[in-house]
Protein backbone atom coordinates (compact mmCIF):
# COMPACT_ATOMS: atom_id res chain seq x y z
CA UNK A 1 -29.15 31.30 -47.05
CA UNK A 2 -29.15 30.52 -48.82
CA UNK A 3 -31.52 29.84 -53.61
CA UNK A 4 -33.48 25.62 -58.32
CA UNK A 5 -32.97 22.48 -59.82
CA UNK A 6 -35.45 21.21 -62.51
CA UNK A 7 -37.95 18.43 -60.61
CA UNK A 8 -39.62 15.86 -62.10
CA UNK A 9 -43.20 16.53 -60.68
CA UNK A 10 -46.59 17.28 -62.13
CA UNK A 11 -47.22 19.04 -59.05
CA UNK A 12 -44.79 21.51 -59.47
CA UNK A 13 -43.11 23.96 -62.36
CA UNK A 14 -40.46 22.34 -63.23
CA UNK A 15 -36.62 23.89 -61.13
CA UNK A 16 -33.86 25.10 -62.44
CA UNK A 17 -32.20 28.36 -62.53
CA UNK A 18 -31.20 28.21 -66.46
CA UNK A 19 -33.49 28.61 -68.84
CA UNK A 20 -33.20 26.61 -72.50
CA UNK A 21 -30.01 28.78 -74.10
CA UNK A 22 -30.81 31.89 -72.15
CA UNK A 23 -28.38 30.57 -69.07
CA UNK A 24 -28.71 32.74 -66.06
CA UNK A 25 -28.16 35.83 -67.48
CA UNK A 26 -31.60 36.34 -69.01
CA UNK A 27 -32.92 39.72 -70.92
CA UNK A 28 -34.01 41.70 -68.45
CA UNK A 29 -36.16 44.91 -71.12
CA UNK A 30 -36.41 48.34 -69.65
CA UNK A 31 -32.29 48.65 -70.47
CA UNK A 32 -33.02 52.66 -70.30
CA UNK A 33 -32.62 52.32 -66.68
CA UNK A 34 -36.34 54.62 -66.35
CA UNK A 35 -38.75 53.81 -64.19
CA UNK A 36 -40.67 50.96 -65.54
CA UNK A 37 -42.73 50.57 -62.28
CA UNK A 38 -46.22 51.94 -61.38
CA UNK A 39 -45.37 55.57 -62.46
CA UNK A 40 -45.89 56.77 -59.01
CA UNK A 41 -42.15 57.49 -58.38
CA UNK A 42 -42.34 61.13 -57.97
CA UNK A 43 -45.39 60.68 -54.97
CA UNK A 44 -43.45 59.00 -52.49
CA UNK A 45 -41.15 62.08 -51.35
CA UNK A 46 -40.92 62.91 -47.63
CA UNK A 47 -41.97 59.03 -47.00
CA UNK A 48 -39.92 56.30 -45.42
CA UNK A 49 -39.06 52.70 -46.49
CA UNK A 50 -38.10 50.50 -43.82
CA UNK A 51 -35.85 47.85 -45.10
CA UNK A 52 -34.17 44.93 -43.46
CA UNK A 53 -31.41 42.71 -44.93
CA UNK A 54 -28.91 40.34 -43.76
CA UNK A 55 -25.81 40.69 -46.36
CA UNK A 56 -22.21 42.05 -45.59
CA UNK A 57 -21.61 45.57 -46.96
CA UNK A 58 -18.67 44.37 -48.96
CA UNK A 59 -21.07 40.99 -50.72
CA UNK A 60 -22.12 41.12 -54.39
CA UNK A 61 -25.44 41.82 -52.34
CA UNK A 62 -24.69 44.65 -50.48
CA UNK A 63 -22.96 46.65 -52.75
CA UNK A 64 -25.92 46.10 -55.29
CA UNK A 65 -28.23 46.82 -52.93
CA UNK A 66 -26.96 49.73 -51.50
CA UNK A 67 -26.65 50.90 -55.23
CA UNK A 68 -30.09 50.44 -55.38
CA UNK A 69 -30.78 52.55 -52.39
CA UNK A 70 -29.05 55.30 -53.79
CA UNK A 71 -31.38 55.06 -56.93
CA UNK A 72 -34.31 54.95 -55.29
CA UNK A 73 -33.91 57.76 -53.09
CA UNK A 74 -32.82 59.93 -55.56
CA UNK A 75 -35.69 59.00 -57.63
CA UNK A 76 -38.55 59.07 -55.34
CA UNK A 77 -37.64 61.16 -53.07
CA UNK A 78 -38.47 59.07 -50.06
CA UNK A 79 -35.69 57.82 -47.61
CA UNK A 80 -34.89 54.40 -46.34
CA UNK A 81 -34.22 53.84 -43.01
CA UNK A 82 -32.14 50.39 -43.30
CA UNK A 83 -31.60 47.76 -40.78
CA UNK A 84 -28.85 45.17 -41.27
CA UNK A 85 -29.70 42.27 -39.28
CA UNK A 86 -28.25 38.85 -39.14
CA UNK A 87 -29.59 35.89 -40.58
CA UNK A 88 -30.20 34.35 -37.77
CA UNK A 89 -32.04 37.46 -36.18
CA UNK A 90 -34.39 37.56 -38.89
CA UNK A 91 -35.32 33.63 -38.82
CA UNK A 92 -35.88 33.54 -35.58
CA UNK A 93 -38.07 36.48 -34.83
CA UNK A 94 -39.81 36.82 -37.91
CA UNK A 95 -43.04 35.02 -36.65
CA UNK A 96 -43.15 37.25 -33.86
CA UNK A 97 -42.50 40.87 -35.15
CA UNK A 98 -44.15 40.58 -38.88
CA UNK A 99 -47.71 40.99 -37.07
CA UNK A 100 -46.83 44.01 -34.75
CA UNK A 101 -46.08 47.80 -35.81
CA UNK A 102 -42.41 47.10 -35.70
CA UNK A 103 -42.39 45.55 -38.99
CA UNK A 104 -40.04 46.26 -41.94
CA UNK A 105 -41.91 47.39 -45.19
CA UNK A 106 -39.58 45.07 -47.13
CA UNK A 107 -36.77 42.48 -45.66
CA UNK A 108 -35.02 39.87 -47.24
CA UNK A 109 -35.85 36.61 -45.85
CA UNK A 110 -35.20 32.77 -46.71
CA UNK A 111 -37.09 30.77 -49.49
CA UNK A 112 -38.34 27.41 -49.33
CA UNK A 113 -41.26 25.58 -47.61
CA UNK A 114 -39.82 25.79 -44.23
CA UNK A 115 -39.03 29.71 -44.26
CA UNK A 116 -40.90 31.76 -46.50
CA UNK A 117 -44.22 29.20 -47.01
CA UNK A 118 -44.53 28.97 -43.50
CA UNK A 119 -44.67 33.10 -43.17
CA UNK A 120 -46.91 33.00 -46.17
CA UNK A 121 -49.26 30.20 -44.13
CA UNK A 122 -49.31 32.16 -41.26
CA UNK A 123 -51.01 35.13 -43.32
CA UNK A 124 -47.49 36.81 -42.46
CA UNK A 125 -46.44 38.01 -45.75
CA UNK A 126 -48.24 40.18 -48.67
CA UNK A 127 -49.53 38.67 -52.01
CA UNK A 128 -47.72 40.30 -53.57
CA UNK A 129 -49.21 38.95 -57.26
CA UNK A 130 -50.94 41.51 -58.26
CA UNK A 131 -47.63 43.81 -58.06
CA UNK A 132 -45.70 40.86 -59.87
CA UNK A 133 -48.08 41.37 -62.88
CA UNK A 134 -47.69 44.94 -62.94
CA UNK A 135 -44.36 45.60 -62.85
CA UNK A 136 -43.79 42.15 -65.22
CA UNK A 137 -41.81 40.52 -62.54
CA UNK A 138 -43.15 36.93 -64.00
CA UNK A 139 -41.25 38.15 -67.56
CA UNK A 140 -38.16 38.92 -65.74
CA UNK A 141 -37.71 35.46 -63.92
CA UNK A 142 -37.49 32.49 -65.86
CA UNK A 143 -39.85 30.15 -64.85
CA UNK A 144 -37.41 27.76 -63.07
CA UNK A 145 -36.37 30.43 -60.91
CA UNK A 146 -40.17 31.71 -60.20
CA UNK A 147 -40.61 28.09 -57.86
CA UNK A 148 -38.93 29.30 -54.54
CA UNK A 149 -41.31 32.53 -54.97
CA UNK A 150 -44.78 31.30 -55.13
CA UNK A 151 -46.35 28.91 -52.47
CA UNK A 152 -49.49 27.39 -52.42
CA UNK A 153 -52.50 27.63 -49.55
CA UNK A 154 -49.83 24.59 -47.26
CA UNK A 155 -46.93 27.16 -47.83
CA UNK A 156 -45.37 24.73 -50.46
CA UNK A 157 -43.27 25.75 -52.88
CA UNK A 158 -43.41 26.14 -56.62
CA UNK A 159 -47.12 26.97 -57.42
CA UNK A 160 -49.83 29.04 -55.73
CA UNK A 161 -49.85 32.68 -55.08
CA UNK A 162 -46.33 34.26 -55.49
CA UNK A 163 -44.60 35.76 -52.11
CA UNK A 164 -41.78 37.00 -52.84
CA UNK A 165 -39.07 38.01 -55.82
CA UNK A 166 -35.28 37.01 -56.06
CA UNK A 167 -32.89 38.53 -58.07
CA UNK A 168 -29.97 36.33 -57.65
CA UNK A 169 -28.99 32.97 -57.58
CA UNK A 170 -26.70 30.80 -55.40
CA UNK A 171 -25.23 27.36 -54.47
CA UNK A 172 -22.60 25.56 -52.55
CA UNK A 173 -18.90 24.80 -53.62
CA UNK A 174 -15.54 24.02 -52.06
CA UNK A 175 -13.10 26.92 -51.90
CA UNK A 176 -9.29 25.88 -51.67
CA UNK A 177 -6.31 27.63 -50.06
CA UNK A 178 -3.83 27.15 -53.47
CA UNK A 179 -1.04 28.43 -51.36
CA UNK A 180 -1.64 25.76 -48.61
CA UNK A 181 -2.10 23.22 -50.83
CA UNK A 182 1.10 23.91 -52.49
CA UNK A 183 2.73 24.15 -49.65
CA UNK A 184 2.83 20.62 -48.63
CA UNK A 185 2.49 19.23 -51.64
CA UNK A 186 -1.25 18.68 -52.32
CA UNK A 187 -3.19 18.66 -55.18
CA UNK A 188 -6.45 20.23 -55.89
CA UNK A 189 -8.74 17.64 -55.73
CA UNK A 190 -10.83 16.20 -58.34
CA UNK A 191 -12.48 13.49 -57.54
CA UNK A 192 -13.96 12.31 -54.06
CA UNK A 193 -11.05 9.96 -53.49
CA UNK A 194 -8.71 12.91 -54.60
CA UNK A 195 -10.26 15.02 -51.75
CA UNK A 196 -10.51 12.23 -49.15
CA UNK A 197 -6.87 11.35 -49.68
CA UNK A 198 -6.19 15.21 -49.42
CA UNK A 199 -7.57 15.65 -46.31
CA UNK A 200 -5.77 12.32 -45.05
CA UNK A 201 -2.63 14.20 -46.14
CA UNK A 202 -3.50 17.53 -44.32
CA UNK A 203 -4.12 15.38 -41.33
CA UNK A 204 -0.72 13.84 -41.19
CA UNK A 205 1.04 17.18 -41.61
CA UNK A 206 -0.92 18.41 -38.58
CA UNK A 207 -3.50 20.62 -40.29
CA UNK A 208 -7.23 20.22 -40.05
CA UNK A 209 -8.40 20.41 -43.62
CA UNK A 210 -11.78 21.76 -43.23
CA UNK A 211 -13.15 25.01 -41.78
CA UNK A 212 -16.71 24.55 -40.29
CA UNK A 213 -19.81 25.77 -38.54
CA UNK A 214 -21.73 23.28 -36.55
CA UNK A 215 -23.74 26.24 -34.64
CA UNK A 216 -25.38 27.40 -38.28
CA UNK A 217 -26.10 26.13 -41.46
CA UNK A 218 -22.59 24.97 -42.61
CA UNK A 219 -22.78 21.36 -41.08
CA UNK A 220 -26.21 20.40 -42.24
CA UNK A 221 -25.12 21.30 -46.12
CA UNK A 222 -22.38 19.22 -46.09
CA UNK A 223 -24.18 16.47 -44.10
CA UNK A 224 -26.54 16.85 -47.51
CA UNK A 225 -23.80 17.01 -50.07
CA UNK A 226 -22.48 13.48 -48.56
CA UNK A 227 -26.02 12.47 -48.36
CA UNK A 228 -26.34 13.51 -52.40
CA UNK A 229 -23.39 11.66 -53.46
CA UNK A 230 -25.28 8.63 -53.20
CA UNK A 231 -28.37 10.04 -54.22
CA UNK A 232 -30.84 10.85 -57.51
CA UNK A 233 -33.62 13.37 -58.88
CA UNK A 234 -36.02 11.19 -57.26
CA UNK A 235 -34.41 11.53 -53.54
CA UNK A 236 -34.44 14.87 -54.08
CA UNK A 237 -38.63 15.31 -55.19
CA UNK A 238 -39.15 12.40 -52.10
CA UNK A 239 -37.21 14.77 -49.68
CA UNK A 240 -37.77 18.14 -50.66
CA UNK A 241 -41.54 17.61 -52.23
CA UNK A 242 -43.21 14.46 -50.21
CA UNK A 243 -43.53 12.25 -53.41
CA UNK A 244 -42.86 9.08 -51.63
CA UNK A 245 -41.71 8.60 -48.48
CA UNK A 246 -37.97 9.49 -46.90
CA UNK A 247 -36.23 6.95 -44.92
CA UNK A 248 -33.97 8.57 -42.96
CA UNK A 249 -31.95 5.25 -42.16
CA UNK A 250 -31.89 4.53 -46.19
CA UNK A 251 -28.67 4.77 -48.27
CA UNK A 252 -28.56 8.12 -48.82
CA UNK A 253 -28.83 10.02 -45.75
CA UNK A 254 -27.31 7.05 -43.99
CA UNK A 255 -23.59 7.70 -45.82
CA UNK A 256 -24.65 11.20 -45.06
CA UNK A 257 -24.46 10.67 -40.95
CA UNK A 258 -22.35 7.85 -40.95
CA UNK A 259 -19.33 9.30 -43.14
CA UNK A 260 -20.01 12.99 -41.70
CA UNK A 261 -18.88 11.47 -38.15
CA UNK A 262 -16.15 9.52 -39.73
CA UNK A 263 -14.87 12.90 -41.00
CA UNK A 264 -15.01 13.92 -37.34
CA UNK A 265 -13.25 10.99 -36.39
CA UNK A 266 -10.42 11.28 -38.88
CA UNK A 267 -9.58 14.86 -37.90
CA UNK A 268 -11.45 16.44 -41.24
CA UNK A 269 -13.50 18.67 -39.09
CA UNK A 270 -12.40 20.31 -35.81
CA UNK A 271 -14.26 18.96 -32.55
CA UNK A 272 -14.29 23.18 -31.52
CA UNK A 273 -16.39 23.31 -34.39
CA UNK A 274 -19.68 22.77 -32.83
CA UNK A 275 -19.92 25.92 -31.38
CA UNK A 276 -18.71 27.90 -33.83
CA UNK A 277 -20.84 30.80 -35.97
CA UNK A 278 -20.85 30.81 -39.97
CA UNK A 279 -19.05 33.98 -39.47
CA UNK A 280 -16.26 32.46 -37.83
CA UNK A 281 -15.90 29.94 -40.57
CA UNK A 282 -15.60 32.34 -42.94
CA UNK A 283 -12.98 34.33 -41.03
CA UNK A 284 -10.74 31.60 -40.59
CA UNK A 285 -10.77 31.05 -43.97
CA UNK A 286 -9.72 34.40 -45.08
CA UNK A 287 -6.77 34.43 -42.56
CA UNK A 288 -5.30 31.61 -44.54
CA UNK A 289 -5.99 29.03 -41.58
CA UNK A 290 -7.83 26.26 -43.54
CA UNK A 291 -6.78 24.75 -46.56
CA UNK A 292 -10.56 24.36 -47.79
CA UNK A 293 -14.03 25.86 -46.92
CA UNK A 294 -18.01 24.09 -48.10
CA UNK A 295 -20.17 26.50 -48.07
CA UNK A 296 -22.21 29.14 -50.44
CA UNK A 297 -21.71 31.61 -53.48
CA UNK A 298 -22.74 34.04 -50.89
CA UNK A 299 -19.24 34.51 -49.38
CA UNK A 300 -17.19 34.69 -52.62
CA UNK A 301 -17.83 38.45 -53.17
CA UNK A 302 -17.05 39.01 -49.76
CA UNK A 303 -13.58 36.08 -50.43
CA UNK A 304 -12.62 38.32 -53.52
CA UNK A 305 -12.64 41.74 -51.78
CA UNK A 306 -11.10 40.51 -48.28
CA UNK A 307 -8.47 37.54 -49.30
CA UNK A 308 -5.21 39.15 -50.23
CA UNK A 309 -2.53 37.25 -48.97
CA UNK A 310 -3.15 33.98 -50.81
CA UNK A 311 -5.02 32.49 -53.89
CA UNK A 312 -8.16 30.71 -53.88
CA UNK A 313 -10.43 28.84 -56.58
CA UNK A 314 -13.67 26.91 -56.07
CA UNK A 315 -15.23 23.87 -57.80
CA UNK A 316 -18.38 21.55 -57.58
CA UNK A 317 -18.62 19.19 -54.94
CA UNK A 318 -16.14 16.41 -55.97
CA UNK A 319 -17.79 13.22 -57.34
CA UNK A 320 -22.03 14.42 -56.64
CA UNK A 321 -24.22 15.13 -59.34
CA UNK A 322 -26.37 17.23 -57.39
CA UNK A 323 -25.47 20.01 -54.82
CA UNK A 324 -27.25 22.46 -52.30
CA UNK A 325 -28.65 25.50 -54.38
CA UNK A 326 -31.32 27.37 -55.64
CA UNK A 327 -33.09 30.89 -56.50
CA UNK A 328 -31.54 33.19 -53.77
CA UNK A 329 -33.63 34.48 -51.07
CA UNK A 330 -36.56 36.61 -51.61
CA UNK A 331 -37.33 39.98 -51.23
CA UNK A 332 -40.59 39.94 -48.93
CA UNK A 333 -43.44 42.45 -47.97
CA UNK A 334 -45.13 41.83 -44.72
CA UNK A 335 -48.48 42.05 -44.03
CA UNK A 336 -47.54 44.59 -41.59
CA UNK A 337 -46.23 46.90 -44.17
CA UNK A 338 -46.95 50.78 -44.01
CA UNK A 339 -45.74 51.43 -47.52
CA UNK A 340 -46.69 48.40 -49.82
CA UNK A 341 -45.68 50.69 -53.16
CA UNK A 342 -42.57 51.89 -51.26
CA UNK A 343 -41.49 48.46 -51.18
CA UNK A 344 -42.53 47.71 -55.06
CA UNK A 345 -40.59 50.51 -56.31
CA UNK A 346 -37.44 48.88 -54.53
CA UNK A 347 -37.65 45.79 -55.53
CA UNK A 348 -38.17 47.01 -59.44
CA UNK A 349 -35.16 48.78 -59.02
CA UNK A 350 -33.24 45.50 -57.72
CA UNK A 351 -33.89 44.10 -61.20
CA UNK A 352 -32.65 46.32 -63.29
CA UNK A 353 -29.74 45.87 -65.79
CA UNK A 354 -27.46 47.80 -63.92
CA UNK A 355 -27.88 46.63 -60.52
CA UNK A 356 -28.09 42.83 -61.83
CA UNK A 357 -25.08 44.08 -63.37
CA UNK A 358 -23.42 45.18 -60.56
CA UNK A 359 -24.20 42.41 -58.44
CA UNK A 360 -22.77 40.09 -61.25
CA UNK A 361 -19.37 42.24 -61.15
CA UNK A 362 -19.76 41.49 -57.94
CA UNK A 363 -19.13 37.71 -57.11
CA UNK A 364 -23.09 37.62 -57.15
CA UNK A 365 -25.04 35.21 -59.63
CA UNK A 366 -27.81 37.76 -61.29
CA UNK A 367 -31.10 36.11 -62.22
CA UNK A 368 -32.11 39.05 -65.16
CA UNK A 369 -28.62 41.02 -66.35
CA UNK A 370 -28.06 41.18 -69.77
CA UNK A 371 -24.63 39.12 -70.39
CA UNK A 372 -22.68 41.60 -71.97
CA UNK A 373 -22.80 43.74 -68.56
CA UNK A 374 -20.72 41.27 -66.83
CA UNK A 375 -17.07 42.10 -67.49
CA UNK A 376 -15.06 40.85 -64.12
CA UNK A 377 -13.35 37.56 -64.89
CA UNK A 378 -13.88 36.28 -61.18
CA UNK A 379 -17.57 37.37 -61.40
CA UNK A 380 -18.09 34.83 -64.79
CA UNK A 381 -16.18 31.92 -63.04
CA UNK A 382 -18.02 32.04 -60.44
CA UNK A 383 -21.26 32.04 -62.92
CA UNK A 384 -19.86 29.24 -64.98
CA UNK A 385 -19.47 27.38 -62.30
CA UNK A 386 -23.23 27.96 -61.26
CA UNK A 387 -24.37 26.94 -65.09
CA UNK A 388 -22.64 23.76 -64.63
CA UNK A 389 -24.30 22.76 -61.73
CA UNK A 390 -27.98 23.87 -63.32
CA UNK A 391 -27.03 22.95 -66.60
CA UNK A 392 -27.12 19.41 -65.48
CA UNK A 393 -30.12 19.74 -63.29
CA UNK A 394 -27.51 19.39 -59.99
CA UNK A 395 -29.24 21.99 -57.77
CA UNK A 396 -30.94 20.33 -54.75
CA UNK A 397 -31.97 22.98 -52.34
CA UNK A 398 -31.09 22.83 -48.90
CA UNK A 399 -31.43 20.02 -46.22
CA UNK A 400 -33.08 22.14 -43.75
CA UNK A 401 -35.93 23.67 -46.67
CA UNK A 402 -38.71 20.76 -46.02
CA UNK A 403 -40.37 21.47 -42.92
CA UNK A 404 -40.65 24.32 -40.15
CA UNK A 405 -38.42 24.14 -37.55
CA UNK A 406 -35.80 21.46 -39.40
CA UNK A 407 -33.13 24.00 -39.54
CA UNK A 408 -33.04 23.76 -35.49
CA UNK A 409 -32.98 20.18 -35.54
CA UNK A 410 -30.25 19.87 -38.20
CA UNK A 411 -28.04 22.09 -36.36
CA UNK A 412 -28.74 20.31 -33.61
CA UNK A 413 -28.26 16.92 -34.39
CA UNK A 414 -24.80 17.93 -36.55
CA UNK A 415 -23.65 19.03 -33.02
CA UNK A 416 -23.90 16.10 -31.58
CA UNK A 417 -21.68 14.21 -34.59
CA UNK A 418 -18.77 17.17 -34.02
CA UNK A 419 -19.00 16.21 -30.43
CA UNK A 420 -19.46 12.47 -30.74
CA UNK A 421 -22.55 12.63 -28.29
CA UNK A 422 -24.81 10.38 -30.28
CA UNK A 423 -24.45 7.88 -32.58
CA UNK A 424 -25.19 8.21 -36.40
CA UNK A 425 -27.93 6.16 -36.52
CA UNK A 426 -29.51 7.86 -33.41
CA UNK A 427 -29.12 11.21 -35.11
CA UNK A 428 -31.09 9.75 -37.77
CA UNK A 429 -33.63 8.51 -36.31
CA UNK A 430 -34.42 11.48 -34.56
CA UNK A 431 -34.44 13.96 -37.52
CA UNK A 432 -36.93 11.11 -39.24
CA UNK A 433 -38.98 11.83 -36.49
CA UNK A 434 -39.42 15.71 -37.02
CA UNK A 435 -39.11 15.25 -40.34
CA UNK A 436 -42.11 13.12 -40.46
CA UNK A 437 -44.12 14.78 -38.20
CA UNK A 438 -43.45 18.23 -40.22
CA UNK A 439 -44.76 16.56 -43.27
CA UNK A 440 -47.55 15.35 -41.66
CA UNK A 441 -48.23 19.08 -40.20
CA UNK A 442 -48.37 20.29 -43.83
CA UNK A 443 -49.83 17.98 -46.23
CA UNK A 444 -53.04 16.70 -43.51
């Protein structure tokens, strides 16, 4: 789940969600709230739009979207037939159902060279360019936020034909349970040593500190954020954009493994974490039984409607320069799509002022909302907080973003640290080897 930093390539267009003193919440035009699109609104009535996403109804997401379902129904007359499906539905059937009649017109789906530049290699998803300069899409997103969209002929990011549009942003943060901290006596931490000495604290009053996920995505960010601690910009192009070489048994993903078992060891992380879904990370964390959560913007709406019974804040990472985040995920069309326009019209309608507006009101990060709309003081901490990170060129993407089939073996290996069934150098050594061979697939 997932959304850049700026990179230091000539390869690339340079990352980073925040454009030069426009910050996130960029212009967006068209402020009448009128169709701006192809003008061929009122033709679409008595046809369907099949549409597939994978947010909560209560996330700054859903609630925008749904908004915008409303809007375009009532505008074009044509219905959508909506399918919530879970992210990990949609990643691992994609492949298979894109190419067959049972094919959404439009579906959210994950960014990054791994996820959407493999569909888009496969000849899975519609170039969807030509749309992009109709509609003035490329005006809307600053260019830092256009990378995750557009892959090249490999299905790497950040030039090449665009394949998709976000309209939010996102990263990963620590939540903390104030009311658990006060209670024994613990202070928010802010530095690393503030936060390891924290934990050690919550261990000796018999309370694991961390909520966790080792059978999703959960694990494998914070196996990256340790890994980022000790790394630069440079790691960052190596790992995510094949500039040089990755060595998997090198300093930085090294302290990753090595001090994400020690965490294990210590009592940190819960050894009945390894089989356990995002979802019921999340869920533990909202019944108050885990002082602190790592994970994604992507919950917080969900944290601010659901959390009543004790406060909560966020921060950064403590002591990295450089966390998990980028664009948010894309809306797609598939190649498969029976209404192309259909799908157009809805994802014009995702970028107007008032539904980046609502989604900002939210707990969501909008990409193009004009920055007087946002008037909920949880909303703009939570975007401050994202401006920090971008601000200072901190957004990394996500461990599991460089090759196909790396998410697997991330969850995978992090399994095996919660469970203590391998050491951390053999976990590394065999995520260097898919690692390497997935490079290998793409650039030869």
């Amino acid at each position: 789940m997932h959304t850049p930093p700026r990179l230091i390539s000539t390869r690339f267009a340079p990352i980073g969600l925040l454009a030069a003193g426009a910050l996130v919440l960029a212009a967006c035009g068209g402020d009448d709230g009128e169709q701006t699109g192809s003008g061929e609104a009122d033709s679409f009535a008595g046809e369907t739009l099949r549409l597939w996403h994978y947010e909560g109804d209560n996330s700054a997401m859903g609630i925008a979207w749904d908004e915008a379902i409303d809007i375009f129904e009532d505008e074009t007359g044509a219905t959508v037939e909506f399918e919530e499906k879970s992210f990990e539905q949609i990643r691992q059937t994609a492949n298979m159902v894109l190419n067959t009649d049972e094919a959404p017109d439009i579906m959210e789906y994950n960014k990054g060279n791994a996820s959407a530049g493999l569909l888009a290699s496969q000849g899975l998803l519609t170039d969807i360019s030509d749309a992009v300069e109709e509609y003035g899409w490329d005006e809307k997103l600053a260019p830092t936020v256009q990378t995750t969209a557009r892959y090249d002929d490999n299905g790497v990011m950040g030039s090449g034909s665009w394949y998709g549009i976000p309209n939010y942003g996102e990263f990963v943060m620590v939540y903390y349970n104030e009311d658990l901290f006060a209670e024994h006596g613990i202070e928010i931490p802010e530095t690393y040593d503030d936060l390891v000495a924290a934990m050690d604290e919550f261990v000796d009053a018999g309370v694991t500190p961390l909520a966790m996920s080792g059978a999703e995505y959960p694990a494998g960010q914070l196996f990256y954020e340790l890994a980022l601690t000790q790394a630069d910009r440079q790691f960052v192009n190596d790992y995510q954009l094949y500039e040089n070489p990755v060595d998997f048994s090198g300093p930085e993903l090294r302290y990753g493994a090595e001090t994400f078992s020690e965490w294990v060891e210590a009592g940190y992380i819960g050894d009945e974490t390894a089989g356990l879904a995002a979802e019921d990370m999340g869920t533990s964390f909202i019944a108050g039984d885990y002082p602190m959560l790592y994970s994604g913007s992507w919950w917080y709406g969900r944290f601010v409607d659901e959390i009543e019974s004790f406060d909560w804040s966020v921060s950064l990472f403590p002591g990295s320069d450089l966390h998990p985040g980028s664009s948010g995920n894309l809306w797609v069309v598939p190649t498969a799509a029976e209404n192309e326009e259909l799908a157009y019209e809805f994802i014009e309608i995702t970028m107007r002022p008032e539904i980046q507006a609502t989604l900002g009101n939210n707990g969501g990060v909008p990409v193009a909302a004009e920055p007087d709309d946002i008037d909920d003081d949880k909303s703009l901490e939570l975007i401050s907080l994202f401006e920090e990170a971008a601000e200072s060129d901190g957004l990394a993407y996500y461990p599991d973003w460089p090759v196909p089939g790396f998410y697997d073996d991330l969850v995978g290996a992090l399994q095996e640290l919660i469970n203590q069934n391998a050491t951390p150098e053999e976990v590394l050594e065999q995520l260097q080897v898919a690692y390497d061979a997935g490079v290998e697939d793409i650039t030869n």
